[in-house]
C-alpha atoms as a PDB file:
ATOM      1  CA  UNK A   1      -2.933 -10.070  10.151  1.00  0.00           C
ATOM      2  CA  UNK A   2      -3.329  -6.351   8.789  1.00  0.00           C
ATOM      3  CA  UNK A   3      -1.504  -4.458   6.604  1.00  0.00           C
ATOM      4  CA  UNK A   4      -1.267  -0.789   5.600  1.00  0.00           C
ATOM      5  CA  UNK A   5       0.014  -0.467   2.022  1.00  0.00           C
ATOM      6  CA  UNK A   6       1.465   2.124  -0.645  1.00  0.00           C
ATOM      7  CA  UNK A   7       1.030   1.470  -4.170  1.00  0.00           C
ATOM      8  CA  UNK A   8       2.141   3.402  -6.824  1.00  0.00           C
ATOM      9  CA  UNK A   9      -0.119   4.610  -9.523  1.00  0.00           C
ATOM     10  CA  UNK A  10       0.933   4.929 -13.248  1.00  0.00           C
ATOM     11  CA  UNK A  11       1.076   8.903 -12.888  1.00  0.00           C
ATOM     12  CA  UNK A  12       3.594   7.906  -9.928  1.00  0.00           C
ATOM     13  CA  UNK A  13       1.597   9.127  -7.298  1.00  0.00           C
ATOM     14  CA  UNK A  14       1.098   7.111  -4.336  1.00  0.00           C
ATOM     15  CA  UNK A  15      -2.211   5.506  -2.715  1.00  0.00           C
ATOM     16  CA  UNK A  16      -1.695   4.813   0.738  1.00  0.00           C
ATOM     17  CA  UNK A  17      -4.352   1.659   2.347  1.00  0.00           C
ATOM     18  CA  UNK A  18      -5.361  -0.995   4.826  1.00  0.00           C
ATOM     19  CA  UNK A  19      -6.002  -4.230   3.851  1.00  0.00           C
ATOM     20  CA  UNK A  20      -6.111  -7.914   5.134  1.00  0.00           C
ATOM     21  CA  UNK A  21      -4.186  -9.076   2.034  1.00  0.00           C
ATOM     22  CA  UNK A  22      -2.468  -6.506   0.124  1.00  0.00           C
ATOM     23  CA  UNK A  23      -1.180  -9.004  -2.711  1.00  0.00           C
ATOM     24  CA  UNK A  24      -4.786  -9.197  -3.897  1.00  0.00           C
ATOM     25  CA  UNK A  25      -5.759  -5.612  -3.130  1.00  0.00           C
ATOM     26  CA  UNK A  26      -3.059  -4.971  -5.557  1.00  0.00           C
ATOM     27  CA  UNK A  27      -4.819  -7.055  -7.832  1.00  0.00           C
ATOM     28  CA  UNK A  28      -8.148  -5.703  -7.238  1.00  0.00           C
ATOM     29  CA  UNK A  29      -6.819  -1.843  -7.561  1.00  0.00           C
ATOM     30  CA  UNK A  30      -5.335  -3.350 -11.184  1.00  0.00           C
ATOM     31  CA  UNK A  31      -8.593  -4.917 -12.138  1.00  0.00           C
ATOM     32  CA  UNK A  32     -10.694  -1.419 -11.807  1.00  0.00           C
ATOM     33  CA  UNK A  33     -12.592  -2.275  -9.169  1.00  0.00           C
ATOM     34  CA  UNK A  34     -10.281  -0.578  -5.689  1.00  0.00           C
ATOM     35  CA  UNK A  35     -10.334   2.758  -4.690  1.00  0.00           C
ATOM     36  CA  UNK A  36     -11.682   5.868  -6.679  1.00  0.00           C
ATOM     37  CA  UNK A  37      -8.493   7.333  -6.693  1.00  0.00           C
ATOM     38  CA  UNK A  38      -6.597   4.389  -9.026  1.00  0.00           C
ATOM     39  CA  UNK A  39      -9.277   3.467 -11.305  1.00  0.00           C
ATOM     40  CA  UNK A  40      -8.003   6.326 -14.038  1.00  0.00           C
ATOM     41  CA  UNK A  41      -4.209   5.748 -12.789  1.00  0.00           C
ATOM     42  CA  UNK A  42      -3.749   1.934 -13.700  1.00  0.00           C
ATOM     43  CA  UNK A  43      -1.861  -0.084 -13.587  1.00  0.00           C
ATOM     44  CA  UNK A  44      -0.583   0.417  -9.673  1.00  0.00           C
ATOM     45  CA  UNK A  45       2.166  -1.290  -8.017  1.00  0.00           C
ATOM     46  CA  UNK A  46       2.560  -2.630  -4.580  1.00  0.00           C
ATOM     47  CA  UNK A  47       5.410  -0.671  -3.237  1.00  0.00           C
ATOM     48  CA  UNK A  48       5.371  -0.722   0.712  1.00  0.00           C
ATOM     49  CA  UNK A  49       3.679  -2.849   3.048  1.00  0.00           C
ATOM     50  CA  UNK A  50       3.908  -3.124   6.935  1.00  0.00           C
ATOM     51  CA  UNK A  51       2.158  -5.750   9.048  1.00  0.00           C
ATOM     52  CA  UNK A  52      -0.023  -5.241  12.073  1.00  0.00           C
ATOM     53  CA  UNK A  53      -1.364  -7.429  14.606  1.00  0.00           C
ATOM     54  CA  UNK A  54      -4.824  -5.135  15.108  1.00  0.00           C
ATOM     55  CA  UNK A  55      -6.876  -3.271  12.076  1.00  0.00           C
ATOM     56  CA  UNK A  56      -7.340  -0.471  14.499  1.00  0.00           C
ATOM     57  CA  UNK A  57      -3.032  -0.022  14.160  1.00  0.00           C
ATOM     58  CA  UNK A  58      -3.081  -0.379  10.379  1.00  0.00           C
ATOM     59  CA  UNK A  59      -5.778   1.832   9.898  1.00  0.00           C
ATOM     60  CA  UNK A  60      -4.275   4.044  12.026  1.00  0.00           C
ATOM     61  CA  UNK A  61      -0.484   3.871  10.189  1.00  0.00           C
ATOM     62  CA  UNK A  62      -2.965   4.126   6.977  1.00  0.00           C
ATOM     63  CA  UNK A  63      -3.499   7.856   7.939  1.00  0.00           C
ATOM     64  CA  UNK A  64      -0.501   8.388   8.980  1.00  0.00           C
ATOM     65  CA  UNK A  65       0.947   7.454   5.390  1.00  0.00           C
ATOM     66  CA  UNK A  66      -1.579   9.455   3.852  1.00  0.00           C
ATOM     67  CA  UNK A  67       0.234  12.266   5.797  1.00  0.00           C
ATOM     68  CA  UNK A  68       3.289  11.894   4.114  1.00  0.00           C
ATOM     69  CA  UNK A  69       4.673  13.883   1.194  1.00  0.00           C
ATOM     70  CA  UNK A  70       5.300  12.065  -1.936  1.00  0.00           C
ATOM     71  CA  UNK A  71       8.965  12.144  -0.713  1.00  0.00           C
ATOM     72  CA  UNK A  72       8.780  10.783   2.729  1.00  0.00           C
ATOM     73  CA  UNK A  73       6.793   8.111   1.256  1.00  0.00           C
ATOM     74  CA  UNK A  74       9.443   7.360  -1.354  1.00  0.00           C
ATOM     75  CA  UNK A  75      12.078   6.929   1.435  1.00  0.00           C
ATOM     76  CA  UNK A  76       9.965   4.676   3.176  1.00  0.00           C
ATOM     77  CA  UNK A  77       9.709   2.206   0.548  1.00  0.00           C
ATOM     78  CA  UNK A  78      13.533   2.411   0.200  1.00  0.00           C
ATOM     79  CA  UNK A  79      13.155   1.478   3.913  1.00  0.00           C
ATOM     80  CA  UNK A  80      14.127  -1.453   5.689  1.00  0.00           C
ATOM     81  CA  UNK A  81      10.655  -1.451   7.888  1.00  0.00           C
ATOM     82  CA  UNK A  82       8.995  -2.409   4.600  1.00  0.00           C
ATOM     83  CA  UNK A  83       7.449  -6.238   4.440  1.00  0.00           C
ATOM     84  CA  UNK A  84       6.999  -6.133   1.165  1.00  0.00           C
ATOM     85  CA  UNK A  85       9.285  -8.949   0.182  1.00  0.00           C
ATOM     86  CA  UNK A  86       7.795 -10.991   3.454  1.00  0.00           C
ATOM     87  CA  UNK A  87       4.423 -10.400   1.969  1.00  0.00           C
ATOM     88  CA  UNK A  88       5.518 -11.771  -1.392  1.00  0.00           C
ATOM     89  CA  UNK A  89       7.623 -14.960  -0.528  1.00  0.00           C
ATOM     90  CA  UNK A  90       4.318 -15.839   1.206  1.00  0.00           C
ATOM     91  CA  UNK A  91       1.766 -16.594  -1.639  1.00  0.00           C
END
């Protein structure tokens, strides 16, 4: 499976990515060694996660979150399209 992910950073902006596992990409953005962007903004959260049967559709939803304004993406996480919980009840 894929996923494209939000997480939110401790200055409660959002990171939008693709990963294979988001649970430990979570972990990996809260060790220091993820993205550029959330090694000064730690910790981060997993907030919103959708699955995808094909990396070239999560990458693709990736961008399209990136997109988003810091609103929209707040919404979305309220939303009921989000697999977070799914994602979590599975480790």
């Amino acid at each position: 499976m894929h996923y494209a992910y939000m997480i939110r950073c401790a200055d409660n902006t959002i990171y939008s990515g693709y990963s294979t596992d988001p649970i430990h990409r979570e972990q990996v953005h809260n060790s220091g060694k993820g993205a550029k962007y959330t090694r000064n903004r730690l910790p981060v959260e997993l907030i919103y996660v959708e699955i995808f049967e094909s990396k070239s559709d999560a990458m693709k939803r990736e961008w399209a979150l990136k997109q988003l304004t810091h609103s929209q993406k707040e919404e979305l996480a309220k939303s009921e399209i989000n697999c977070i919980a799914q994602i979590r009840n599975n480790i």
